[in-house]
Protein backbone atom coordinates (compact mmCIF):
# COMPACT_ATOMS: atom_id res chain seq x y z
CA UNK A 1 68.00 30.98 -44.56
CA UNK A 2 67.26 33.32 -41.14
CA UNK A 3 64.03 32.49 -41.34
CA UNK A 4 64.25 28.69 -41.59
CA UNK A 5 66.55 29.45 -38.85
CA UNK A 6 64.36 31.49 -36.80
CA UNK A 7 61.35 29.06 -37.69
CA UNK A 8 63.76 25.99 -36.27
CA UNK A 9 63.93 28.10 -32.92
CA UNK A 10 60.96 28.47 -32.76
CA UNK A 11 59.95 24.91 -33.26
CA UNK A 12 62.63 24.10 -30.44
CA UNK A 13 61.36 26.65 -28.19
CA UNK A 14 57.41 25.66 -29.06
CA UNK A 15 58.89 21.74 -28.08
CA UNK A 16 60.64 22.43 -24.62
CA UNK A 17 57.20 24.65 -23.30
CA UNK A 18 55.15 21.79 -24.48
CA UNK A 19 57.49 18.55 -22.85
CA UNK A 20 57.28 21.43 -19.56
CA UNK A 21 53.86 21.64 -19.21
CA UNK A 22 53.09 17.87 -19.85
CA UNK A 23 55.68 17.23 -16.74
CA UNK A 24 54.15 19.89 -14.57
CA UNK A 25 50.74 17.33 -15.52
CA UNK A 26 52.54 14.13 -14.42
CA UNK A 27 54.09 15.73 -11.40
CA UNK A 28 50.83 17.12 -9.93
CA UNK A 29 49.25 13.46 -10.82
CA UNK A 30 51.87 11.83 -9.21
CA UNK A 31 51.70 13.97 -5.94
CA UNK A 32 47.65 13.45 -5.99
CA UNK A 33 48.28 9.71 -6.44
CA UNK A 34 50.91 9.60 -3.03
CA UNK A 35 48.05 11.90 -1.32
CA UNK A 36 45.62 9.28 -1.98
CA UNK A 37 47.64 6.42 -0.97
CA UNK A 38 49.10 7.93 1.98
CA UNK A 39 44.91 8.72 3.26
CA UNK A 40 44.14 5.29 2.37
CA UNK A 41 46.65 3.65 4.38
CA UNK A 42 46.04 5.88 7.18
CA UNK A 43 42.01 4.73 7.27
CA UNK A 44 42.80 1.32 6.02
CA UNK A 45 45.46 1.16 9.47
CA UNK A 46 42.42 3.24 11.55
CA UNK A 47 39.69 0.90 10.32
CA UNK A 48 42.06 -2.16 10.83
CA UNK A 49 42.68 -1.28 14.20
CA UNK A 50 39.39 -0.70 15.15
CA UNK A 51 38.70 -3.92 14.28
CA UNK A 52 40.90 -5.76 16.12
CA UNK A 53 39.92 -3.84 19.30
CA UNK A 54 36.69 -4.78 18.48
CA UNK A 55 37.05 -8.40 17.88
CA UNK A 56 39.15 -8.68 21.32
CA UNK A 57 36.21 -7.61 23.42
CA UNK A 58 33.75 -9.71 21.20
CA UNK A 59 32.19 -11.80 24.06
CA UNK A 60 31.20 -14.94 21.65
CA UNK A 61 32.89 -16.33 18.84
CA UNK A 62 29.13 -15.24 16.91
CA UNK A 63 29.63 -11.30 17.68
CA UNK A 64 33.49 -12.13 16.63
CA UNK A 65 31.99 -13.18 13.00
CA UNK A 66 29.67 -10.49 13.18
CA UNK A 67 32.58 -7.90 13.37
CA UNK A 68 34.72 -10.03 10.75
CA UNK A 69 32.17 -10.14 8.37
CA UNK A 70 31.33 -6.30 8.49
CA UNK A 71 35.39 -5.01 8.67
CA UNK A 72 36.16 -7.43 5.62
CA UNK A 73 32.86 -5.56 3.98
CA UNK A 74 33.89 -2.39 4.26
CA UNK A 75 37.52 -2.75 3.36
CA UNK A 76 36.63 -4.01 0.11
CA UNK A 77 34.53 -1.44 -0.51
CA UNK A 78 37.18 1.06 0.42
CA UNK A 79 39.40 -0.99 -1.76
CA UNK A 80 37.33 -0.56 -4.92
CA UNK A 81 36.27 2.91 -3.79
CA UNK A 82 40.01 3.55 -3.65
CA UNK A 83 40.83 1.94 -7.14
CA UNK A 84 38.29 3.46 -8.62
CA UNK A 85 39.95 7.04 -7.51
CA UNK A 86 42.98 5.50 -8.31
CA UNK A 87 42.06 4.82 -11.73
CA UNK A 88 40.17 8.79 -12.18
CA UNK A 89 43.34 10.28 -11.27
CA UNK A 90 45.50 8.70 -13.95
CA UNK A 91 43.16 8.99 -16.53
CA UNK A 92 42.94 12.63 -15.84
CA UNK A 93 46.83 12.79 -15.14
CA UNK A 94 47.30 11.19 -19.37
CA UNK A 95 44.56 13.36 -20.84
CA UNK A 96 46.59 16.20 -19.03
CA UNK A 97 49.98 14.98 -19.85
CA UNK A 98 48.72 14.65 -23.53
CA UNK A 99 46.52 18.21 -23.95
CA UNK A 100 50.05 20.11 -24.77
CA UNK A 101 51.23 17.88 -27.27
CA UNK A 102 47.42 18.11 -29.43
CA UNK A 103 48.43 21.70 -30.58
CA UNK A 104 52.28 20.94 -31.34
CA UNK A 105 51.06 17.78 -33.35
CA UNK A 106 48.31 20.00 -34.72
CA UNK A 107 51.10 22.47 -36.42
CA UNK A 108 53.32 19.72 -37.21
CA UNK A 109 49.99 18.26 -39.58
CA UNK A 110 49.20 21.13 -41.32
């Protein structure tokens, strides 16, 4: 009986490190995913800005389309650059989140 005791700690114990370490995954995802948006915005806002400063002293309406064309180029590329980070980081943030629980369900199998 002490040792189906002890072996229930155990499994308790081996439970609590695992749900620790697959939070200490999501939290250092989560706080790459805020550093990420909080660059973005800051370029997107830069880039934006330089844009408009650039349109203002556009002396024809053709350099005006010029400058459009090329700021709403670049942010989408930023925007699918960013995504596509976006999409990395959570990806890597699951298989993270998930790695501790492969040896606790590997135990729980045999």
């Amino acid at each position: 009986m002490q040792n189906a005791f002890d072996d229930f700690q155990k499994f308790g114990k081996d439970n609590v490190d695992v749900a620790v370490k697959s939070a200490d995954a999501v939290n250092k995802g989560i706080q790459a995913l805020a550093t990420e948006a909080a660059g973005y915005s800051k370029h997107s806002f830069e880039a934006g800005a330089s844009a408009m400063g650039q349109l203002f002293s556009a002396g024809s309406i053709d350099k005006a389309m010029e400058v459009q064309a090329e700021y709403l180029r670049s942010a989408y590329e930023g925007y699918v650059g960013q995504a596509t980070r976006v999409s990395e980081i959570v990806t890597d943030m699951a298989k993270d989140a998930y790695q501790p629980y492969q040896s606790l369900f590997a135990k729980v199998g045999r």
